[in-house]
Protein backbone atom coordinates (compact mmCIF):
# COMPACT_ATOMS: atom_id res chain seq x y z
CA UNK A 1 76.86 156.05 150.45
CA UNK A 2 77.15 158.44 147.61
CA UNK A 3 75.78 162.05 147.87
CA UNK A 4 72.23 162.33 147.40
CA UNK A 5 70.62 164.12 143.50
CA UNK A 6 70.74 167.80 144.07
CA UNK A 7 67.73 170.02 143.29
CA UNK A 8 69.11 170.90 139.82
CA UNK A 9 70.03 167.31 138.99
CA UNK A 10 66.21 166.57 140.06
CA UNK A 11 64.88 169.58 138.11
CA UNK A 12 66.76 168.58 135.28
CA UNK A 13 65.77 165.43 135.20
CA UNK A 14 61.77 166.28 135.55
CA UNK A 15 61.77 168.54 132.85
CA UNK A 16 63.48 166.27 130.78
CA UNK A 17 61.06 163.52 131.28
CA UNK A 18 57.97 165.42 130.90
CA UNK A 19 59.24 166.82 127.51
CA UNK A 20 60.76 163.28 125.70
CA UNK A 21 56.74 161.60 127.01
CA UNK A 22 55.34 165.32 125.37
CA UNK A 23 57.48 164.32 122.67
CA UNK A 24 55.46 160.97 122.05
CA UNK A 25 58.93 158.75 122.06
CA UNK A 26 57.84 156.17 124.88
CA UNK A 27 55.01 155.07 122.99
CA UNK A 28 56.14 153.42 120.09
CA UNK A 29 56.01 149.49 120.81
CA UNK A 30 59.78 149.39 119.31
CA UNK A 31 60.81 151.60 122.16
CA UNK A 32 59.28 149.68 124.86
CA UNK A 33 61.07 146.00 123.78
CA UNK A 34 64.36 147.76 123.33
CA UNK A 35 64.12 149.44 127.40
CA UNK A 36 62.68 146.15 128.32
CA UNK A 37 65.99 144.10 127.35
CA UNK A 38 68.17 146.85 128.09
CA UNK A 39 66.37 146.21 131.88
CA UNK A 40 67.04 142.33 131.84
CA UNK A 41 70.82 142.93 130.88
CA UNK A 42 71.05 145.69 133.42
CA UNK A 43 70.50 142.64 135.93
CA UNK A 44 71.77 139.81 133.74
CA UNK A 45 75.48 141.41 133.91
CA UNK A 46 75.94 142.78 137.05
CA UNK A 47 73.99 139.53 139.36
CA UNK A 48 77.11 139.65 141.12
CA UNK A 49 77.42 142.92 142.09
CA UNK A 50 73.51 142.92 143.01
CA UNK A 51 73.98 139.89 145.50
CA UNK A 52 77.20 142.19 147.02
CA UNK A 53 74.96 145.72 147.57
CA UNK A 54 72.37 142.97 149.24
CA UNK A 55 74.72 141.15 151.25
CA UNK A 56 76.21 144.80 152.52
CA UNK A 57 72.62 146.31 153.26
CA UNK A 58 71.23 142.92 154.62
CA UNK A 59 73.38 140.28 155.18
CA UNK A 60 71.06 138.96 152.75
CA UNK A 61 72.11 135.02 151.60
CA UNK A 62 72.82 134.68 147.81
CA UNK A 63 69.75 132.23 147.66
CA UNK A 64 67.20 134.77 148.84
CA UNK A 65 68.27 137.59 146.63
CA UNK A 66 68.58 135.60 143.57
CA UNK A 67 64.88 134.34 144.40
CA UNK A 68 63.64 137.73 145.91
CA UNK A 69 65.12 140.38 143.54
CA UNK A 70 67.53 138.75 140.96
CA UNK A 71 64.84 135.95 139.12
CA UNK A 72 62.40 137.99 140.13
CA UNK A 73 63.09 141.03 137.74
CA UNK A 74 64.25 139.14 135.04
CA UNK A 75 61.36 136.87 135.07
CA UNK A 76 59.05 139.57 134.79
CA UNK A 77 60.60 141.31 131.73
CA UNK A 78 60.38 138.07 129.65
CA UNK A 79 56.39 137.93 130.89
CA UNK A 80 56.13 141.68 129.51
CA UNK A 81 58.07 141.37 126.34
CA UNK A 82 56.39 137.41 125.63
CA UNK A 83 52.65 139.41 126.21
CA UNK A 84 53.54 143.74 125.39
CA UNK A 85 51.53 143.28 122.33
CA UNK A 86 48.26 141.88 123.97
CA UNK A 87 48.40 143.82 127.17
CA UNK A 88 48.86 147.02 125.56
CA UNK A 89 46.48 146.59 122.47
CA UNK A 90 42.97 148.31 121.84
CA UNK A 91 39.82 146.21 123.38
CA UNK A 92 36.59 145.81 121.46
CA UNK A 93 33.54 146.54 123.35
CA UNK A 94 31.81 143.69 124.91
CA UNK A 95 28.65 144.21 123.54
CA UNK A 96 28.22 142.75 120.38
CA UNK A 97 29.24 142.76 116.47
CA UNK A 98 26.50 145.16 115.79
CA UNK A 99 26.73 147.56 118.69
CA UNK A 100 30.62 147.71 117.87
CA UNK A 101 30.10 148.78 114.67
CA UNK A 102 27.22 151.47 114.65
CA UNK A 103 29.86 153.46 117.60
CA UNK A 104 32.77 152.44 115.85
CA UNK A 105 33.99 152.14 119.62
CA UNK A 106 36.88 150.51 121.18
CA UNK A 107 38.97 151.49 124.27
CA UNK A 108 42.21 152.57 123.91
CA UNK A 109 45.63 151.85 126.55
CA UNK A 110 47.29 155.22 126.49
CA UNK A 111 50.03 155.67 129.13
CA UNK A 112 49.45 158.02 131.82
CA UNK A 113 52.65 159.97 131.30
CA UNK A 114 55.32 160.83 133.89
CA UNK A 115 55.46 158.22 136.95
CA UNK A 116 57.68 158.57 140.27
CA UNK A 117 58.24 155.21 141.58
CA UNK A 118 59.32 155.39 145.14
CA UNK A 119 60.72 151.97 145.88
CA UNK A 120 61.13 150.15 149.39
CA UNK A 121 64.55 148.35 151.03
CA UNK A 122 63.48 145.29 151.95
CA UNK A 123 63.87 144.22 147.89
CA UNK A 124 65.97 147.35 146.60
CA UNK A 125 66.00 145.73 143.14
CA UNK A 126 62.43 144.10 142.63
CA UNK A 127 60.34 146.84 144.29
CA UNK A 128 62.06 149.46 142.42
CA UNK A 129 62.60 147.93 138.80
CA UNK A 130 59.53 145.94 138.60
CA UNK A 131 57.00 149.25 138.59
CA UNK A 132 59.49 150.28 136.13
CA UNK A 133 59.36 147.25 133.93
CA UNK A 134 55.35 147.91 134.04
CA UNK A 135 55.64 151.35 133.38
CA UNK A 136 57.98 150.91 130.28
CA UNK A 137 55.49 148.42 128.85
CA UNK A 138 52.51 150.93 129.59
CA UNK A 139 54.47 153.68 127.66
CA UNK A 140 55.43 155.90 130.10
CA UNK A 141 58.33 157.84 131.30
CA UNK A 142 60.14 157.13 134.90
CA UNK A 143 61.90 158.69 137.94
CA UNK A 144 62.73 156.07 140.23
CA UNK A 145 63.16 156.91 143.97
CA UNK A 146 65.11 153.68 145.71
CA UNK A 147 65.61 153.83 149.05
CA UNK A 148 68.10 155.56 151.09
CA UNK A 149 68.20 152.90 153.90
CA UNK A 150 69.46 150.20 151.75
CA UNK A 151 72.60 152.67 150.66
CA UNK A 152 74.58 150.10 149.13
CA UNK A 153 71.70 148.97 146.82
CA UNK A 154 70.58 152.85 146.33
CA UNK A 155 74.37 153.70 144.98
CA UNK A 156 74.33 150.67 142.57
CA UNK A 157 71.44 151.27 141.19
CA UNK A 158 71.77 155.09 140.50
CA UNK A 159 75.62 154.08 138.60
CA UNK A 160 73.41 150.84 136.71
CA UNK A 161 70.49 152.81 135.14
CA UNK A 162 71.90 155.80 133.54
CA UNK A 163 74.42 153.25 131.53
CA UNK A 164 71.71 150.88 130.90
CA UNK A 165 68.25 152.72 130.17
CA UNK A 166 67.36 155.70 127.65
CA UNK A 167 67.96 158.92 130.00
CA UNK A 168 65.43 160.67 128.01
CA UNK A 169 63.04 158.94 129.96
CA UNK A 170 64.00 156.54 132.66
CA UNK A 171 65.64 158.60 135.35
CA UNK A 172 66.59 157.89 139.09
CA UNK A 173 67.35 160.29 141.70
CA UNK A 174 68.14 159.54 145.94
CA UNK A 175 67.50 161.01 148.58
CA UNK A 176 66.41 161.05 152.11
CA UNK A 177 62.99 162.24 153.44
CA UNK A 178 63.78 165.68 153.04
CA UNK A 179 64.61 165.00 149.62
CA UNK A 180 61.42 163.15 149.19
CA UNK A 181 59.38 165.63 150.46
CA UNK A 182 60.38 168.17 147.94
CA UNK A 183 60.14 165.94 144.81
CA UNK A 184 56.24 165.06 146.36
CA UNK A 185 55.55 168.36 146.15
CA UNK A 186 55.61 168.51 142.20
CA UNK A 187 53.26 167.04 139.93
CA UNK A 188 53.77 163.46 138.32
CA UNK A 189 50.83 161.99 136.06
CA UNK A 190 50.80 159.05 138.67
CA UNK A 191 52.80 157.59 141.77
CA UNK A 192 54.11 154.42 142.98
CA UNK A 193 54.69 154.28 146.37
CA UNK A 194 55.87 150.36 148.22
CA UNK A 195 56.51 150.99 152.00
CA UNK A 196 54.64 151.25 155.52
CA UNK A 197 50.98 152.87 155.77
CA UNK A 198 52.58 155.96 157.46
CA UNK A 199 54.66 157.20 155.15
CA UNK A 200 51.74 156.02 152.16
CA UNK A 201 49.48 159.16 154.22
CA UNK A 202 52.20 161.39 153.24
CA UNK A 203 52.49 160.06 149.71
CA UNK A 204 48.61 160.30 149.10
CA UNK A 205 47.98 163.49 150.43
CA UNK A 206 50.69 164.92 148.23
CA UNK A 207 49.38 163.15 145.37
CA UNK A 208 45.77 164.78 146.55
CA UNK A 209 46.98 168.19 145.93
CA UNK A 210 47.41 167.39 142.25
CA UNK A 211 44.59 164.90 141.47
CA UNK A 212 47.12 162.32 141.02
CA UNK A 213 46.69 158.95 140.57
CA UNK A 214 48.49 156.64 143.17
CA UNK A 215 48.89 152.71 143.62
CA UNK A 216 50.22 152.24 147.01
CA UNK A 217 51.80 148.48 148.03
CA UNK A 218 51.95 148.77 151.88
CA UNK A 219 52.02 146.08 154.27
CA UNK A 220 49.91 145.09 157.88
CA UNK A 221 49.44 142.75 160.40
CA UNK A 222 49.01 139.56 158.18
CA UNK A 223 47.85 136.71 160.24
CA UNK A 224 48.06 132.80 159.87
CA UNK A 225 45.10 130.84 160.82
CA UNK A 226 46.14 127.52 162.41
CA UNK A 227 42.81 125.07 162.67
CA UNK A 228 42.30 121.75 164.34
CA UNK A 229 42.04 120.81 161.14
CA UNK A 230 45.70 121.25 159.80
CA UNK A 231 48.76 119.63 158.87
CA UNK A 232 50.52 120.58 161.94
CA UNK A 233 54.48 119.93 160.60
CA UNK A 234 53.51 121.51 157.45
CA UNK A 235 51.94 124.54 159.18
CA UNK A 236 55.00 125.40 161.27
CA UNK A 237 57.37 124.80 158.77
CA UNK A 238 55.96 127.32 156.59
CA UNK A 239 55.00 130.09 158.90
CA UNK A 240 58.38 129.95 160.28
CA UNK A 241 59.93 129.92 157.09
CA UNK A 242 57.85 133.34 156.25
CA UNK A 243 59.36 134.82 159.40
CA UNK A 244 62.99 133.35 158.53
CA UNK A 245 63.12 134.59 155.07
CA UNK A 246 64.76 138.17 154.71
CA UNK A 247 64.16 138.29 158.53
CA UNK A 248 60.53 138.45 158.26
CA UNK A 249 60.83 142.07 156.66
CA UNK A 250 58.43 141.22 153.86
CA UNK A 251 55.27 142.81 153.65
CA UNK A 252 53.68 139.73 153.00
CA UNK A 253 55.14 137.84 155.89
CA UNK A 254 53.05 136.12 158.85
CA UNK A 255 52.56 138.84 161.65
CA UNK A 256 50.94 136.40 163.83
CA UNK A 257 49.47 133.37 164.47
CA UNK A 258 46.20 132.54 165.52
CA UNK A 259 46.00 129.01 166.60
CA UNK A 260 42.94 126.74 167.83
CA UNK A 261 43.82 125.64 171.57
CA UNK A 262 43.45 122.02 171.09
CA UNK A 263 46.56 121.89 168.13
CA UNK A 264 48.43 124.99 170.09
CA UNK A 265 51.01 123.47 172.26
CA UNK A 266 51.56 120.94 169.21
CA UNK A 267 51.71 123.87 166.60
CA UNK A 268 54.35 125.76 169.21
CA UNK A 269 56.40 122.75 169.37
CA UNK A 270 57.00 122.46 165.83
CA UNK A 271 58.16 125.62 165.18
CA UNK A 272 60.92 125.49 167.24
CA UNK A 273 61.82 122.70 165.47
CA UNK A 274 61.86 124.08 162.36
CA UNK A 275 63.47 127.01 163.39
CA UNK A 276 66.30 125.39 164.57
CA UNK A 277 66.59 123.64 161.93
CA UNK A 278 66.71 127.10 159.40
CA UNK A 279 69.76 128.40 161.83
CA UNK A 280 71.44 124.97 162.05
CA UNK A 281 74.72 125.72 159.61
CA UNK A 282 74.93 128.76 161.55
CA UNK A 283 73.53 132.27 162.02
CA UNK A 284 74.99 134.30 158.50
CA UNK A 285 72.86 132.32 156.53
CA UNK A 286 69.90 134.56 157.96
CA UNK A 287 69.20 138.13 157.47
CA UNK A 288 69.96 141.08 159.25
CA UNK A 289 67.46 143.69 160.53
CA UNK A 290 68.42 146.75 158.29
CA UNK A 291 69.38 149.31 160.60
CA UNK A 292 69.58 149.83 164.87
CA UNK A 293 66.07 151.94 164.84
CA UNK A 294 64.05 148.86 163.77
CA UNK A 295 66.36 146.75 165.87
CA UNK A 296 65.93 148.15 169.09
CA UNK A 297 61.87 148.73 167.55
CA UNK A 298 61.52 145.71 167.64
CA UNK A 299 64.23 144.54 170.83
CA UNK A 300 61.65 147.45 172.63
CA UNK A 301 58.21 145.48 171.45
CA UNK A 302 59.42 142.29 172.62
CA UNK A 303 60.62 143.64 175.91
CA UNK A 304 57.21 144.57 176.83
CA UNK A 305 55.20 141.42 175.60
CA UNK A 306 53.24 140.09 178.85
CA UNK A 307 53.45 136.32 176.05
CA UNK A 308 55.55 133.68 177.14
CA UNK A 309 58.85 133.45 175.04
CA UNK A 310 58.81 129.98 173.50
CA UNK A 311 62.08 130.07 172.06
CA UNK A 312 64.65 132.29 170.97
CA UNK A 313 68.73 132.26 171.06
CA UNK A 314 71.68 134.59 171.20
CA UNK A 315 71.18 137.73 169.19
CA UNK A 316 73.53 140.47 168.43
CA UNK A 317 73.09 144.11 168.32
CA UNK A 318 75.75 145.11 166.79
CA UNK A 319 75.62 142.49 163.22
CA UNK A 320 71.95 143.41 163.88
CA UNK A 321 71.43 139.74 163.94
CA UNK A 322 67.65 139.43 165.30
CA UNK A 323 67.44 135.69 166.44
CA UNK A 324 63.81 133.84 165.68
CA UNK A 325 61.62 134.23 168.46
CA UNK A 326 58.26 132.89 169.13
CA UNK A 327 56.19 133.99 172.41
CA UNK A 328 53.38 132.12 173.23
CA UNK A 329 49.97 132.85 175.21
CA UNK A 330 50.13 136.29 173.77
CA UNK A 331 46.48 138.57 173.68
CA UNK A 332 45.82 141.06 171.62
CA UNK A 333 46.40 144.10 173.84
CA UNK A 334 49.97 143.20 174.24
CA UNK A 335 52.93 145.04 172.44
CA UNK A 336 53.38 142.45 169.72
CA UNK A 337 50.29 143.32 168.23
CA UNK A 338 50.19 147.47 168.60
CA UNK A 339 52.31 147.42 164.98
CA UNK A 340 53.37 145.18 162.46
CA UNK A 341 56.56 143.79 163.47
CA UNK A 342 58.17 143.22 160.15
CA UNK A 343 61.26 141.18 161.76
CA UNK A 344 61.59 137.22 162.88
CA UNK A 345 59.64 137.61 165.81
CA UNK A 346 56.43 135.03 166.13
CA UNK A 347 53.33 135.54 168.07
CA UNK A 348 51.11 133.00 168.93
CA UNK A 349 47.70 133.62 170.09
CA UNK A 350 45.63 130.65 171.25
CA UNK A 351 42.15 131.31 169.76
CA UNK A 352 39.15 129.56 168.29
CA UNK A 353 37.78 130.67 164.98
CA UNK A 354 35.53 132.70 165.74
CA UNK A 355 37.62 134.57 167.55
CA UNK A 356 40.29 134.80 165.44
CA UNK A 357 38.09 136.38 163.03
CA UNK A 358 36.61 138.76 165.30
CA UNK A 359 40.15 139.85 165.71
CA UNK A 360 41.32 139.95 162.59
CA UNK A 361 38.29 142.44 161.47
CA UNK A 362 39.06 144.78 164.46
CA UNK A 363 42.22 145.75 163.22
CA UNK A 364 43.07 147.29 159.76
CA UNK A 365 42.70 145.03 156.40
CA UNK A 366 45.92 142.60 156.25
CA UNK A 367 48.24 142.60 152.97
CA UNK A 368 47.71 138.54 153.35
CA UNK A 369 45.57 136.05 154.87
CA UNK A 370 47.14 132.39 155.51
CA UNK A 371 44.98 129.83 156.53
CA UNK A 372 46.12 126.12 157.45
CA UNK A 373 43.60 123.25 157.61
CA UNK A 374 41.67 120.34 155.78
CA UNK A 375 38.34 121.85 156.50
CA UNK A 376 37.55 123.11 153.31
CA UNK A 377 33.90 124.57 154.89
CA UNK A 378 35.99 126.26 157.56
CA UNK A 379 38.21 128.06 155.11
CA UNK A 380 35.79 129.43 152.77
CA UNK A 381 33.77 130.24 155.88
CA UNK A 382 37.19 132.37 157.27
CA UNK A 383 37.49 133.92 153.46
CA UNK A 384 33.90 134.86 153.54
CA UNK A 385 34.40 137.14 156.71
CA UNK A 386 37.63 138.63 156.12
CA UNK A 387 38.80 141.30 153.56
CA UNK A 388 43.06 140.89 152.94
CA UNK A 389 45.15 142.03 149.88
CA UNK A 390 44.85 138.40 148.85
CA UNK A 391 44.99 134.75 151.01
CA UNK A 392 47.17 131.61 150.52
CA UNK A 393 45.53 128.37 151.93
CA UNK A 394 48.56 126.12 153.63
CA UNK A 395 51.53 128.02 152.21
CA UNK A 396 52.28 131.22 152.43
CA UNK A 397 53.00 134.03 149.90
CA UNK A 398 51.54 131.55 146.83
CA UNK A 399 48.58 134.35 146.06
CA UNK A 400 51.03 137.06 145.27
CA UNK A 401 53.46 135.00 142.57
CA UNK A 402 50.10 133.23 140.65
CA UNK A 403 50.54 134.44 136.78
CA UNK A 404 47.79 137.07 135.81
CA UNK A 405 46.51 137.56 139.05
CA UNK A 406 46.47 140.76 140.50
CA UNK A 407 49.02 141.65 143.48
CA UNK A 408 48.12 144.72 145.83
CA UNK A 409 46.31 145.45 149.00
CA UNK A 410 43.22 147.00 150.22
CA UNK A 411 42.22 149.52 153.13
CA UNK A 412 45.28 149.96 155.03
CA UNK A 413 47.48 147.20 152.67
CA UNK A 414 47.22 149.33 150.14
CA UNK A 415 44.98 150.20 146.80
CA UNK A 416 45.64 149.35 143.41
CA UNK A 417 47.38 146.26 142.16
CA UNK A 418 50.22 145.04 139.54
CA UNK A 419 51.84 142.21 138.51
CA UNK A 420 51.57 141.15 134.62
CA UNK A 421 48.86 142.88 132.99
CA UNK A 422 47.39 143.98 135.91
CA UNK A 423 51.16 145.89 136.45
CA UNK A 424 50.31 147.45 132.49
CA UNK A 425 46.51 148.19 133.57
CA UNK A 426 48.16 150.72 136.23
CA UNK A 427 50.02 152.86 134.27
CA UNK A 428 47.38 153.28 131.71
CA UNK A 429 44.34 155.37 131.04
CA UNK A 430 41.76 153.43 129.50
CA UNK A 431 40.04 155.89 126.80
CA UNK A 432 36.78 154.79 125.40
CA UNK A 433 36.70 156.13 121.67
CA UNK A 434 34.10 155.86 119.18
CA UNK A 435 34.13 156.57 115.91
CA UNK A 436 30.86 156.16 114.71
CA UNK A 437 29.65 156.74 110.81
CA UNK A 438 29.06 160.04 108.92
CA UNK A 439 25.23 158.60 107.75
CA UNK A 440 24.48 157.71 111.53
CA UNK A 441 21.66 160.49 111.54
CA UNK A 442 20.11 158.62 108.85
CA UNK A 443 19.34 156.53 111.82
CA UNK A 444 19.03 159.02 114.80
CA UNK A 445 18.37 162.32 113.32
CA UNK A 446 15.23 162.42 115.71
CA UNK A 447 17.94 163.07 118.73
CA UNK A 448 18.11 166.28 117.69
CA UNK A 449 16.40 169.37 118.62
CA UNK A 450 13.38 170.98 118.16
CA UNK A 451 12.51 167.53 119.63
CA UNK A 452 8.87 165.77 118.09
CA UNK A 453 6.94 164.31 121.62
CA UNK A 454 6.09 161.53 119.31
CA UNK A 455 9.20 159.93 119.58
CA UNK A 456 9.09 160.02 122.96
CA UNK A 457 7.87 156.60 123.61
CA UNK A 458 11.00 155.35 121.84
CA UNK A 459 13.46 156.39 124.55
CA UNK A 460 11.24 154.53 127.77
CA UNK A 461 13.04 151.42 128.79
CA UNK A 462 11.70 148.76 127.25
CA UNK A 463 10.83 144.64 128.83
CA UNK A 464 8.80 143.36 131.94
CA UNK A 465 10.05 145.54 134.46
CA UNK A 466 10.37 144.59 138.34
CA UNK A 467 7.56 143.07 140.04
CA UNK A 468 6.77 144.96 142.84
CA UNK A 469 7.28 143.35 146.69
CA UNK A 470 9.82 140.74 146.07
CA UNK A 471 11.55 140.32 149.88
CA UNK A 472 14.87 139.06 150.94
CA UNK A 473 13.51 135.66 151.32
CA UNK A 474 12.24 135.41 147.77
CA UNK A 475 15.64 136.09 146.58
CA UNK A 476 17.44 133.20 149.29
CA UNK A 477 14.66 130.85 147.91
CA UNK A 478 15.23 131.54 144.19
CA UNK A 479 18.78 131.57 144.68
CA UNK A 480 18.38 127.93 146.01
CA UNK A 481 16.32 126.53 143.56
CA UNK A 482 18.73 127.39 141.10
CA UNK A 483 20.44 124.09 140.42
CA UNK A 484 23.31 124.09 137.16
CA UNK A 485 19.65 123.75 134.37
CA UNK A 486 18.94 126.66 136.11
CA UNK A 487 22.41 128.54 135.03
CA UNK A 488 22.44 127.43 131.97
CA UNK A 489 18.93 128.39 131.10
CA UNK A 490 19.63 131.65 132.45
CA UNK A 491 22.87 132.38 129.90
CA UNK A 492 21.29 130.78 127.11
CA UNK A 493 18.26 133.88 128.19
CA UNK A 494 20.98 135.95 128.21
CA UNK A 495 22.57 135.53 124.82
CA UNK A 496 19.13 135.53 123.38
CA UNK A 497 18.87 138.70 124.95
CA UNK A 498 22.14 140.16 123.40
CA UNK A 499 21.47 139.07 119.68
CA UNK A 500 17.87 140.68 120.28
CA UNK A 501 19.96 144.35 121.26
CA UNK A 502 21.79 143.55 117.93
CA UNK A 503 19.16 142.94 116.13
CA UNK A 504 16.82 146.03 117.15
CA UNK A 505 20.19 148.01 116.53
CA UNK A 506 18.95 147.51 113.08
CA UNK A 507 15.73 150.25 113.55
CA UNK A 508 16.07 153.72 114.18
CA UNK A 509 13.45 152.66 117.48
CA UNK A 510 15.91 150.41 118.23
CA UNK A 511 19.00 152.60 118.41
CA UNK A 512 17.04 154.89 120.96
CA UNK A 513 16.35 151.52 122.90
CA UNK A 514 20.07 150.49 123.00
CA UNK A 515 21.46 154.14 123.75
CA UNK A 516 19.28 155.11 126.29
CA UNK A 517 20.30 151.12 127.96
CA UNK A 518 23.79 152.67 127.99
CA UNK A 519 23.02 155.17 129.33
């Protein structure tokens, strides 16, 4: 591992940054495509060298990282060049021809400025250049932070970036926590922070002291839902694929498994098949756990379990080789379930669904839901209950790779989102501007003081009101009624309702009418 950035490299580089985004150079579209391919050749030509640092920090198969990291990265910088010019153009308000054009208003994507991206180990590459690739396309300037515990991945990336990307404004610097800790304590225009929960509370409460905007891609006990209802092979096979994968340090992996007692044993069964199957050219085709503290964290969780161990194998402390292991019968006061376990190791709780739901809402909001069945009632009844980052119905991780939806967490899992344009949307400020005419007053010259009482009755809010004493029940029955006559009734009213603000945009009453509504 290569010596960590001094403080005067770091200084250096954060004064630098601050002054070429001051200087107005990362906004120009031209700029943005040109960083953009300079990021997809920074991968395109070294892929072998990328699949090396991962097999040295992971034992990670050349499969996994060209799907995980490799494809990954590259994929998104075609999305973002293919789509820079729509995600980063001006929006008309939504609210008419008319209203548009007497406020002369549209809202702006300015970039926020300055970001620190603090990336995470499990995906060295994708969790550090994708925020980047976002932030590029958003017009800002960078400092990536990689992490130190994937060293080998950390040192290629710090040679890669300053030969590939303009060092006026993409920077990286390493370091350890103490390192961390010190560049926290400046001010960025915005953060991005992918790791655990703890270390997000020491991220946002730096980024408090400074009113600085944060997106935060954490993790959590994700659980998978097994019903009576579900495709039992299909079930295993995937939720002990999510464990196998990268060793089950994904933030989006299966934590545990709930499973309905009358499919359990079955369920249980078939996952030892199918991880036997996953191991059955041999063990290097697996994953390592990245370092001895989360090895023996996790050798220490699974000593404790009062859960029956279902399966496991032969693993090896010092290759760090974690063999899968499920335990069965386990409750949720036992170790497995005090933290998320981020490694191959499979809980099973035998539960109805009831009570898996019950469970899942006593402990903090999940990253992912995965829910397995036919039932299509009982799955949007388990959706309706819950609150996750995002759920995948008889798969796993399909929510977070779906183009143009949003990726990110909530409570605990995290708070903001990216991916596509919702990646652009997070490094930008979204500035309403109007620009309305010069003869305006012609219009609303009665706005200004001395004010005349007699236009008075042009600012009340005008229509039917709300009748007084409707109840809950009213509103359950209405909602009933309403069959598909009844929707489209109701947005035909609407639109009728929208050309009628247009139209009375027309009077100087009217204008009074429409601002005070926007009011």
């Amino acid at each position: 591992m290569s010596a960590y950035t001094s403080r005067e490299a770091f200084e250096d580089s954060y004064k630098t940054l601050f002054a070429t985004f001051a200087s107005g150079r990362t906004k120009s579209l031209a700029w943005r495509r040109w960083q953009l391919k300079q990021a997809y050749w920074l991968v395109e030509d070294n892929e072998d060298r990328i699949n090396e640092a991962l097999k040295k920090d992971l034992n990670r198969h050349r499969f996994e990282s060209m799907l995980g990291d490799i494809s990954a990265v590259k994929g998104d910088v075609l999305a973002h060049l293919k789509h820079i010019d729509e995600w980063t153009a001006d929006e008309a308000l939504d609210a008419g021809f008319l209203a548009r054009y007497f406020t002369g208003g549209k809202i702006r994507k300015d970039p926020l400025g300055v970001s620190l991206i603090i990336g995470a180990w499990n995906f060295p590459f994708a969790l550090a250049l994708q925020p980047m690739i976002a932030a590029i396309t958003a017009g800002c300037c960078v400092m990536i932070k990689p992490s130190e515990l994937a060293s080998a991945s950390q040192d290629l990336l710090a040679e890669l970036i300053p030969k590939y990307m303009d060092q006026s404004a993409v920077r990286i610097v390493t370091g350890g926590p103490q390192e961390t800790s010190y560049i926290l304590e400046k001010r960025f225009n915005h953060i991005f922070f992918t790791g655990s929960s703890k270390i997000a509370k020491f991220v946002a409460a730096a980024a408090a002291k400074h009113l600085t905007p944060t997106v935060l891609e954490l993790g959590g006990q994700g659980p998978g839902i097994v019903t009576k209802s579900a495709d039992i092979e299909l079930a295993a096979k995937r939720i002990t694929f999510a464990k196998f994968q990268n060793a089950g340090q994904i933030c989006l992996s299966v934590n545990h498994v709930f499973a309905e007692p009358e499919i359990a044993d079955q369920l249980v069964e078939r996952m030892k098949y199918w991880n036997a199957q996953y191991l059955s050219k041999g063990n290097d085709v697996m994953c390592r756990v990245v370092n001895d503290r989360n090895y023996g964290r996790l050798q220490g969780l699974l000593d404790k379990t009062s859960g029956k161990v279902a399966y496991t194998g032969v693993s090896d402390p010092a290759s760090r080789f974690f063999h899968p292991t499920i335990v069965d019968n386990v409750t949720m006061d036992d170790s497995l379930l005090s933290e998320e376990l981020f490694g191959p190791i499979c809980p099973v709780i035998r539960a109805s669904v009831d009570e898996a739901v019950a469970s899942i809402n006593r402990l903090p909001e999940p990253l992912a839901i995965y829910i397995f069945g036919k039932d299509q009632q009982v799955i949007d009844d388990i959706i309706h209950r819950t609150l996750s980052g995002g759920v995948t119905v008889n798969n796993v991780f399909f929510h977070a790779g779906m183009p143009s939806a949003p990726f990110g967490g909530v409570g605990d899992s995290g708070q903001g989102a990216y991916h596509g344009r919702h990646g652009v949307d997070a490094f930008v400020h979204r500035r309403a501007v109007s620009q309305p005419p010069s003869w305006i007053d012609r219009l609303m010259g009665f706005m200004y003081a001395p004010y005349d009482d007699k236009y008075i009755g042009w600012l009340a809010t005008k229509g039917k009101g709300i009748k007084r004493g409707t109840t809950l029940e009213d509103e359950e029955r209405a909602l009933g009624q309403t069959g598909l006559a009844g929707k489209l009734l109701s947005s035909g009213a609407l639109a009728v309702a929208v050309g009628a603000v247009g139209w009375a945009a027309l009077t100087a009453q009217g204008q009074s009418r429409v601002a005070a509504a926007w009011r």
